[in-house]
Protein backbone atom coordinates (compact mmCIF):
# COMPACT_ATOMS: atom_id res chain seq x y z
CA UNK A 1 0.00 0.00 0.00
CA UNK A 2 0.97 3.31 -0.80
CA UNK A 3 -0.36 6.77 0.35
CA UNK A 4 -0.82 7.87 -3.32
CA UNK A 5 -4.46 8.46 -1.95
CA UNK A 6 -3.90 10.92 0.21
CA UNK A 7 -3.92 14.12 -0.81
CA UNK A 8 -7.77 13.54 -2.02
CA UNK A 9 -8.10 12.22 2.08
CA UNK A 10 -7.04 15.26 2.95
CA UNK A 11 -9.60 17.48 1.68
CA UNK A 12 -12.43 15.78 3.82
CA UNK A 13 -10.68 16.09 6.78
CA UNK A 14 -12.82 18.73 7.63
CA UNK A 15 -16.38 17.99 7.27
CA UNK A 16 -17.56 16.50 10.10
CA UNK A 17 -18.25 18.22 13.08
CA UNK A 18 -16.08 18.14 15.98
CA UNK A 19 -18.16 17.43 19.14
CA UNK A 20 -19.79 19.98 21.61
CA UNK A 21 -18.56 18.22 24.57
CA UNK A 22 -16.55 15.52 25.90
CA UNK A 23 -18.28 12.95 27.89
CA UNK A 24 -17.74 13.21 31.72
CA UNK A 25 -16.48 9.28 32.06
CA UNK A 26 -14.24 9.77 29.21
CA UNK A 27 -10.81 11.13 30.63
CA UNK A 28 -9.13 12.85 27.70
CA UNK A 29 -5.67 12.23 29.04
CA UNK A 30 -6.69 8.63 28.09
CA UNK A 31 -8.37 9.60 24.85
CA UNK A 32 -6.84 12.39 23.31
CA UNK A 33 -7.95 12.65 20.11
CA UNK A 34 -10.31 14.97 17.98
CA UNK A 35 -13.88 13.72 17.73
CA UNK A 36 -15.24 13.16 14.44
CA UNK A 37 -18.80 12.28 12.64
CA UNK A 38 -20.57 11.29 9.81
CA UNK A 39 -24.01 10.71 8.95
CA UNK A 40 -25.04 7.37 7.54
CA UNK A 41 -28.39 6.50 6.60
CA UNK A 42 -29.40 8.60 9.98
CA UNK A 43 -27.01 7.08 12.22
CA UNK A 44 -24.08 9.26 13.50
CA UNK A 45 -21.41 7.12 13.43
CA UNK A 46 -18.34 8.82 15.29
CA UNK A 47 -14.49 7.80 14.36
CA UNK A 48 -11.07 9.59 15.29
CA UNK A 49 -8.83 10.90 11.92
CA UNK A 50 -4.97 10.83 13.44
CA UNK A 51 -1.59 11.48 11.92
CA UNK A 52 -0.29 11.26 8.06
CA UNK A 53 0.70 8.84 6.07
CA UNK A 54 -0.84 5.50 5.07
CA UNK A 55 -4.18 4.50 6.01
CA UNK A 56 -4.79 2.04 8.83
CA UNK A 57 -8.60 1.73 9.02
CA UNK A 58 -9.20 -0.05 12.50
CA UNK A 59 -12.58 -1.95 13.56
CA UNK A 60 -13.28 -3.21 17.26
CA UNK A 61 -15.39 -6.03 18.26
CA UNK A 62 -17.18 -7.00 21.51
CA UNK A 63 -18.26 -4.40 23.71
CA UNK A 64 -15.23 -1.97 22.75
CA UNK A 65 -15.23 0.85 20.66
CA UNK A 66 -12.50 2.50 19.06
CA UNK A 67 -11.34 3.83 22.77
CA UNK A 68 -9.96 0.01 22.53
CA UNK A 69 -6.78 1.45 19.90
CA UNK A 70 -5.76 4.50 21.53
CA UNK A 71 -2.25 3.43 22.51
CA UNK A 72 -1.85 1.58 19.84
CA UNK A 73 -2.82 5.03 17.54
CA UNK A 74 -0.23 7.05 19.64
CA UNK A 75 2.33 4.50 18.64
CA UNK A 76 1.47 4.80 15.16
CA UNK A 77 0.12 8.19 14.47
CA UNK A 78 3.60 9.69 13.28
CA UNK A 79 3.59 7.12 10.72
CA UNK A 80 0.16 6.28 9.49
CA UNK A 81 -2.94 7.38 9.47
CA UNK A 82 -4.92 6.13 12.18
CA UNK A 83 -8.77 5.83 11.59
CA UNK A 84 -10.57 3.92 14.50
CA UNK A 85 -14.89 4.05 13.96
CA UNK A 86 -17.77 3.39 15.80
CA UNK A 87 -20.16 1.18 15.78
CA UNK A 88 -23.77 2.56 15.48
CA UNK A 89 -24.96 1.42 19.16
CA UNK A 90 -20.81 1.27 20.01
CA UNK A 91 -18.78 3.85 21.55
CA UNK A 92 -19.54 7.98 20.98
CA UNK A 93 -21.87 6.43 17.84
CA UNK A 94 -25.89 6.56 17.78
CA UNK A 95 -27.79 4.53 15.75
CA UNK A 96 -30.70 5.63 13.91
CA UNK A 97 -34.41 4.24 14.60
CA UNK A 98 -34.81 0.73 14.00
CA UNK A 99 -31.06 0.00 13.97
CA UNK A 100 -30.52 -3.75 14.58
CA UNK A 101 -26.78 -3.80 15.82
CA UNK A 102 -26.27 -6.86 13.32
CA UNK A 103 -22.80 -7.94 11.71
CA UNK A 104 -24.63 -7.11 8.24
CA UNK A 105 -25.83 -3.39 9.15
CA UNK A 106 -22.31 -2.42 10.48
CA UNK A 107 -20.57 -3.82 7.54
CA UNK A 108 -22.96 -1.52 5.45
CA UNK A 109 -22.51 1.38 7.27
CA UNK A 110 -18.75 0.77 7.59
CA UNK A 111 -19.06 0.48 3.42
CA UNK A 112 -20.59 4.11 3.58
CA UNK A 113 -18.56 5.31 5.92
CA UNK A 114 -15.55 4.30 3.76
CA UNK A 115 -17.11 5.61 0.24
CA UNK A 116 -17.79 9.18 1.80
CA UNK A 117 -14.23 9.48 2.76
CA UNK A 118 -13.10 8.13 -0.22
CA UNK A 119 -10.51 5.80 1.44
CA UNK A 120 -8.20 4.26 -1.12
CA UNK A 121 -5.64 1.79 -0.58
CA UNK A 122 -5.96 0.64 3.19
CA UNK A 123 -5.03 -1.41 5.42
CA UNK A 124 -7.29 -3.04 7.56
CA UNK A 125 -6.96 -3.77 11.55
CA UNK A 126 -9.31 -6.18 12.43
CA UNK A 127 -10.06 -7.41 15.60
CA UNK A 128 -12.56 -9.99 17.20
CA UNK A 129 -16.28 -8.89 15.22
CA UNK A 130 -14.22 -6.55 13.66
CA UNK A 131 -12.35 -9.31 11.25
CA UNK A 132 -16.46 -10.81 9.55
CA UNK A 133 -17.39 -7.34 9.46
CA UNK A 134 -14.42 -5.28 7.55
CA UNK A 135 -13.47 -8.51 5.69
CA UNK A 136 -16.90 -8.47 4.44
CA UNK A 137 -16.64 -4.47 3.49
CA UNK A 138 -12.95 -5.89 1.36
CA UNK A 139 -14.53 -7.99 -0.13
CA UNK A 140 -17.63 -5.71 -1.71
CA UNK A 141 -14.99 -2.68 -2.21
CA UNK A 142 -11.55 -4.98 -2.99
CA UNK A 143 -10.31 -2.41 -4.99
CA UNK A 144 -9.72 -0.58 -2.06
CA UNK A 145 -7.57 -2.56 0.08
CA UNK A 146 -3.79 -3.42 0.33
CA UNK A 147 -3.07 -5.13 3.01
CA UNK A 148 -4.49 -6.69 6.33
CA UNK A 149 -3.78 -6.82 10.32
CA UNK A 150 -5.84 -9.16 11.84
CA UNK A 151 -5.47 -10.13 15.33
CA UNK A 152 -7.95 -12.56 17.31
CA UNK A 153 -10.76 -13.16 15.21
CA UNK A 154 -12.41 -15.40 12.51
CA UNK A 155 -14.21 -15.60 8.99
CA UNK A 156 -16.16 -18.54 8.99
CA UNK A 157 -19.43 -19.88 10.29
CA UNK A 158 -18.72 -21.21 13.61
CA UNK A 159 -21.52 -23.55 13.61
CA UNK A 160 -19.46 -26.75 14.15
CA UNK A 161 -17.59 -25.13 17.38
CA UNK A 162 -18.97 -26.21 20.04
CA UNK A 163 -17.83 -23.79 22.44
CA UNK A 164 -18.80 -21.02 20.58
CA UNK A 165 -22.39 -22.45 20.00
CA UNK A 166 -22.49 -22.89 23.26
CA UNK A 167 -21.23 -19.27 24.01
CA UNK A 168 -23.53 -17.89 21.05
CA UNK A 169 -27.03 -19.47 22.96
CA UNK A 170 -26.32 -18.75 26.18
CA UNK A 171 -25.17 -15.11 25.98
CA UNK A 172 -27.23 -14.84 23.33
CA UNK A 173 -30.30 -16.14 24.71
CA UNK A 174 -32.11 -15.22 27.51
CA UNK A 175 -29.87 -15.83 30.36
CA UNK A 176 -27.04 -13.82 28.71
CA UNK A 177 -29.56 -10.58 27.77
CA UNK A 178 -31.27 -10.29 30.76
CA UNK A 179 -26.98 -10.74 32.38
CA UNK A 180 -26.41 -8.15 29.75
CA UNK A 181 -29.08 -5.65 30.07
CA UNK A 182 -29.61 -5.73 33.74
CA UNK A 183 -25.88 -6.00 35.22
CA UNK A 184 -23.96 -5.28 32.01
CA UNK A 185 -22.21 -8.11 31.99
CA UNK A 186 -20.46 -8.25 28.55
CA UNK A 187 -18.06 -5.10 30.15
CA UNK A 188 -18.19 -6.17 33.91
CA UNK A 189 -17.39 -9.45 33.42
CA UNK A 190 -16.12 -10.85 29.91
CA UNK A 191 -14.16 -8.13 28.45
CA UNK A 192 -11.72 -7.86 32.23
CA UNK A 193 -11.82 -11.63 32.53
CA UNK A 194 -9.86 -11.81 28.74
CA UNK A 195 -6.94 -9.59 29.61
CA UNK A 196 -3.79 -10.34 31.62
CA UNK A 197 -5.03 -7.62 34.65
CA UNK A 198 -8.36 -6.15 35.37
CA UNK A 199 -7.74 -2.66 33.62
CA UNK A 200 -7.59 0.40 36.36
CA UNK A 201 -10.56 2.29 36.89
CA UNK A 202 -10.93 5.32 34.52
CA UNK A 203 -10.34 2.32 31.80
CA UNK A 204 -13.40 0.73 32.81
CA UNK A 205 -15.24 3.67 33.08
CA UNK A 206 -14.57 4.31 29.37
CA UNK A 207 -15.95 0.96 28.95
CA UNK A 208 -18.98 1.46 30.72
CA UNK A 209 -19.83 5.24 29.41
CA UNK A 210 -21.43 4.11 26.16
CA UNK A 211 -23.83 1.87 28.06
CA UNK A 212 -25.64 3.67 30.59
CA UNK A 213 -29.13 1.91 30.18
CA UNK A 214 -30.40 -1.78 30.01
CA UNK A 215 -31.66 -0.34 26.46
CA UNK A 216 -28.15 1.26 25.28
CA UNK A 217 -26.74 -2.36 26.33
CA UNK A 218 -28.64 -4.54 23.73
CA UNK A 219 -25.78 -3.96 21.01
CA UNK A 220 -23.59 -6.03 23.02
CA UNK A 221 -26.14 -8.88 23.38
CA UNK A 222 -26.75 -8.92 19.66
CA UNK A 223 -23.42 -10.21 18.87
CA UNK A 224 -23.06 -12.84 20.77
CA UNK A 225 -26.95 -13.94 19.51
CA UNK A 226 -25.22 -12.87 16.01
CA UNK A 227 -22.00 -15.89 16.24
CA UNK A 228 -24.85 -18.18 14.75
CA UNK A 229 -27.58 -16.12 13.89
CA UNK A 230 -24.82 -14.19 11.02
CA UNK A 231 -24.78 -17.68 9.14
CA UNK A 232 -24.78 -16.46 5.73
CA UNK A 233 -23.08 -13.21 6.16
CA UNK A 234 -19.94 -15.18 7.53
CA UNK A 235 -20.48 -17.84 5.02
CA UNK A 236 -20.10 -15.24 2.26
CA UNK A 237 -17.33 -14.17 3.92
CA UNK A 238 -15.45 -17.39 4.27
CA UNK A 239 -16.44 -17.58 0.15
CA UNK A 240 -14.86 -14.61 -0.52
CA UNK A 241 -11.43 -14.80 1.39
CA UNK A 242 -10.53 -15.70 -2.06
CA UNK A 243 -10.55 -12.28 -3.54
CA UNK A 244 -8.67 -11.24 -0.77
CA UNK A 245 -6.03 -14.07 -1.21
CA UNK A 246 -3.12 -12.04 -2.78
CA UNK A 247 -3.10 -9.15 -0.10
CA UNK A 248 -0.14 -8.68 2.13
CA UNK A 249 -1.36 -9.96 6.26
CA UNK A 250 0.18 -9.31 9.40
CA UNK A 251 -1.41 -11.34 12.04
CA UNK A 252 -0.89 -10.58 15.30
CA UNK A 253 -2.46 -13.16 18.34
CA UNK A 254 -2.96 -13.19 21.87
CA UNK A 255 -1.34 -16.30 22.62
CA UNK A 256 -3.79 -16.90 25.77
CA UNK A 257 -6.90 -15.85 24.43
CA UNK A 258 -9.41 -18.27 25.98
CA UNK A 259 -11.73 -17.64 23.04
CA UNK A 260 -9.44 -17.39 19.67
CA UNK A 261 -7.00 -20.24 20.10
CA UNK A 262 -4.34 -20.81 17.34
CA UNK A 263 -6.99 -23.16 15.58
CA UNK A 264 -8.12 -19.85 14.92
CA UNK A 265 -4.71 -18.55 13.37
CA UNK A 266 -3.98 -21.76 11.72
CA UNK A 267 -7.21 -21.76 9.64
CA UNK A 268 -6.53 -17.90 8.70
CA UNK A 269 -3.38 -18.52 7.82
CA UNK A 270 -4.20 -21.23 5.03
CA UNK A 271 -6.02 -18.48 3.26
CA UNK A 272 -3.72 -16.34 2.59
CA UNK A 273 0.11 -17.03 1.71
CA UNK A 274 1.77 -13.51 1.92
CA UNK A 275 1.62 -13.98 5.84
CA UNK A 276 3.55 -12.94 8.72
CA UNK A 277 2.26 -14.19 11.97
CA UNK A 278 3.49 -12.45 15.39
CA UNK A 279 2.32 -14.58 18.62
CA UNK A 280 1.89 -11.99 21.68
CA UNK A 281 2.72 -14.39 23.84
CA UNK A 282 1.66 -12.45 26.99
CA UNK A 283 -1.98 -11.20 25.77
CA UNK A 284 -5.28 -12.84 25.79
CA UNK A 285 -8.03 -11.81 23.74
CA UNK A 286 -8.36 -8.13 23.86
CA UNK A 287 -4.72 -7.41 22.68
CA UNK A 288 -4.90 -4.20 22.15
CA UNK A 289 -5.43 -3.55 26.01
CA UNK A 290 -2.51 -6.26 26.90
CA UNK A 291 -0.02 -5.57 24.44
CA UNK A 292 -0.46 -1.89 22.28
CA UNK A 293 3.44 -0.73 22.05
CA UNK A 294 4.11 -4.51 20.55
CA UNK A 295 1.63 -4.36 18.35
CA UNK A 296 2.40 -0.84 17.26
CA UNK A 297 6.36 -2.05 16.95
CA UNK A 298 5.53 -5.14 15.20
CA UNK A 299 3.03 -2.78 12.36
CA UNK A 300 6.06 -0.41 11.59
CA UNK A 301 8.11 -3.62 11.36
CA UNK A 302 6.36 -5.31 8.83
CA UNK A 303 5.37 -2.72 6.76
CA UNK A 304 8.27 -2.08 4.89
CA UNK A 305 8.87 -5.79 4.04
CA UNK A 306 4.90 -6.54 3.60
CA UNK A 307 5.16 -7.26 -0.25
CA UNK A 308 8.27 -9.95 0.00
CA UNK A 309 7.04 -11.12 3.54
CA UNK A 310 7.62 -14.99 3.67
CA UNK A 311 4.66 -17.36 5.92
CA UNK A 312 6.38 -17.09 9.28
CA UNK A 313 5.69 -17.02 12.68
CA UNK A 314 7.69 -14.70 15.21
C-alpha cells in the first residue's frame, strides 16, 4: 500500500463536526484525540482521523469501541494514518431508529462510511467482530484494500464449534440478555476476565460510558446472539477470502486468548500465503489492552517488508 491516496483524504478532513462536549467518564488524558462524525443512513457514526501517512482503518469487536486502539494510535500516528470508527450502538456512535446492531448493518454502514471518505488503498486492523465485518466491506470494495492486520478473530461460520455455539445461545439467549441488560455483563465481566489484569478504573469507566441503560446495552447482546444467527453473512465471507487471497497480512495473536486459540490462526493462515504471523505471547483476547506498544512495533516492522514477507511465525 501506498499513500498515493492521500492528498484527495485530505480534503475531507474537515467535514464532520467536531463534538460539543466531551463525555464526563471519558478522561481525555486517556483519549486524546479529535472527535469526528458522519451521517449514515441517519445514524451518527463517530471515528477519530490521526496522523499522516498511510491508512490504517481499524474496527473493534465485543463491547469496545475504538477507545480500545488509543495506545496503539499514539504509537502509530507519526507514521500512518490512524482511523478507528464506531459502531452505530458502540462507543460515541448513535444509531438511527430501527437500527438492529447486526454484523450485516455495520458492515454496510462501515461500506458508507468508507465511500464518503473516499478511502483508497488501506489497510485493515481487524479485531474480534471486527475481522467478519471489515473482511466483508474488502470484499464488496476490494479495490480498495492493500493489506491486512488481523489479530484474534475469525471468517467462517462457527456452527461446528462447540464452544462457541455454546457461548452464542447462552449469551445470546435469555440468560445472557437479561446478564447483559440488567448487570452489564459483557463489560463487567467478559471483556476484564480476557486480559492479563483487570484494567484500572478510569479504563473501565470508558468501557462502561457508552452503556448507561439496560436499552443502550442490547448492542452487546446482539453479537453474541449474532456468532450463529450471522450464518450467511460469515459464510459469504469465508467464500470470498478468495478475492482477498493475494493481499499482504500481518497477524498478530494473543497467545492466551481463551476464546481465539491458534486453531483460529492456523485456519486464517491457510487463506492467505503472503503472511507474517506475530504470537503476543503475553496477551489474551483483547490485545490491544494487553499488548499496544508490541503491536504498534511489530506494524512499523512489517510494513516495509509486507510485499516480500515470507509465511512465518515470530
Amino acid at each position: 500500500m501506498t499513500s498515493a491516496g492521500r492528498g484527495r483524504l485530505g480534503s475531507r478532513r474537515s467535514g464532520p463536526p467536531k463534538a460539543p462536549t466531551r463525555p464526563e467518564w471519558l478522561d481525555p488524558s486517556l483519549y486524546p484525540f479529535e472527535h469526528r462524525w458522519l451521517d449514515v443512513e441517519g445514524s451518527r457514526v463517530h471515528y477519530v482521523d490521526e496522523g499522516e501517512g498511510p491508512v490504517l482503518l481499524m474496527l473493534h469487536g465485543n463491547p469496545t469501541w475504538s477507545f480500545v486502539y488509543r495506545d496503539v494510535i499514539r504509537g502509530l500516528r507519526d507514521r500512518f494514518r490512524c482511523i478507528a470508527v464506531d459502531y452505530p450502538g458502540f462507543g460515541l456512535s448513535h444509531a438511527r431508529p430501527g437500527y438492529g446492531f447486526t454484523p450485516r448493518e455495520h458492515a454496510d454502514t462501515l461500506e458508507r462510511l468508507l465511500l464518503a471518505l473516499d478511502l483508497t488503498d488501506v489497510t485493515l486492523f481487524a479485531h474480534d467482530w471486527g475481522g467478519p465485518i471489515g473482511l466483508d466491506v474488502a470484499i464488496r470494495r476490494r479495490e480498495r484494500f492493500g493489506a491486512l492486520v488481523l489479530g484474534n478473530t475469525w471468517a467462517w461460520r462457527l456452527n461446528g464449534d462447540l464452544r462457541a455455539q455454546f457461548f452464542s445461545r447462552w449469551m445470546g439467549g435469555l440468560p445472557g440478555r437479561f446478564a447483559i441488560r440488567r448487570l452489564n455483563a459483557f463489560v463487567e465481566v467478559i471483556l476484564p476476565l480476557l486480559q492479563k489484569r483487570r484494567p484500572p478504573h478510569r479504563v473501565m469507566q470508558a468501557y462502561r460510558g457508552p452503556f448507561p441503560t439496560p436499552d443502550s446495552r442490547e448492542p452487546t447482546w446482539v453479537l453474541p446472539r449474532e456468532l450463529l444467527g450471522s450464518r450467511a453473512l460469515l459464510a459469504e465471507v469465508e467464500s470470498g477470502l478468495v478475492l482477498l487471497r493475494d493481499l499482504p497480512v500481518l497477524f498478530l495473536w494473543g497467545a492466551r486468548d481463551l476464546a481465539f486459540t491458534l486453531a483460529y490462526l492456523r485456519r486464517l493462515e491457510e487463506h492467505f500465503p503472503n503472511h507474517h504471523s506475530v504470537l503476543l505471547d503475553h496477551a489474551w483476547h483483547y490485545i490491544q489492552e494487553d499488548e499496544p506498544e508490541r503491536i504498534a512495533t511489530e506494524i512499523s516492522l512489517w510494513w516495509p517488508r509486507r510485499t516480500t514477507d515470507m509465511p512465518g511465525a515470530a
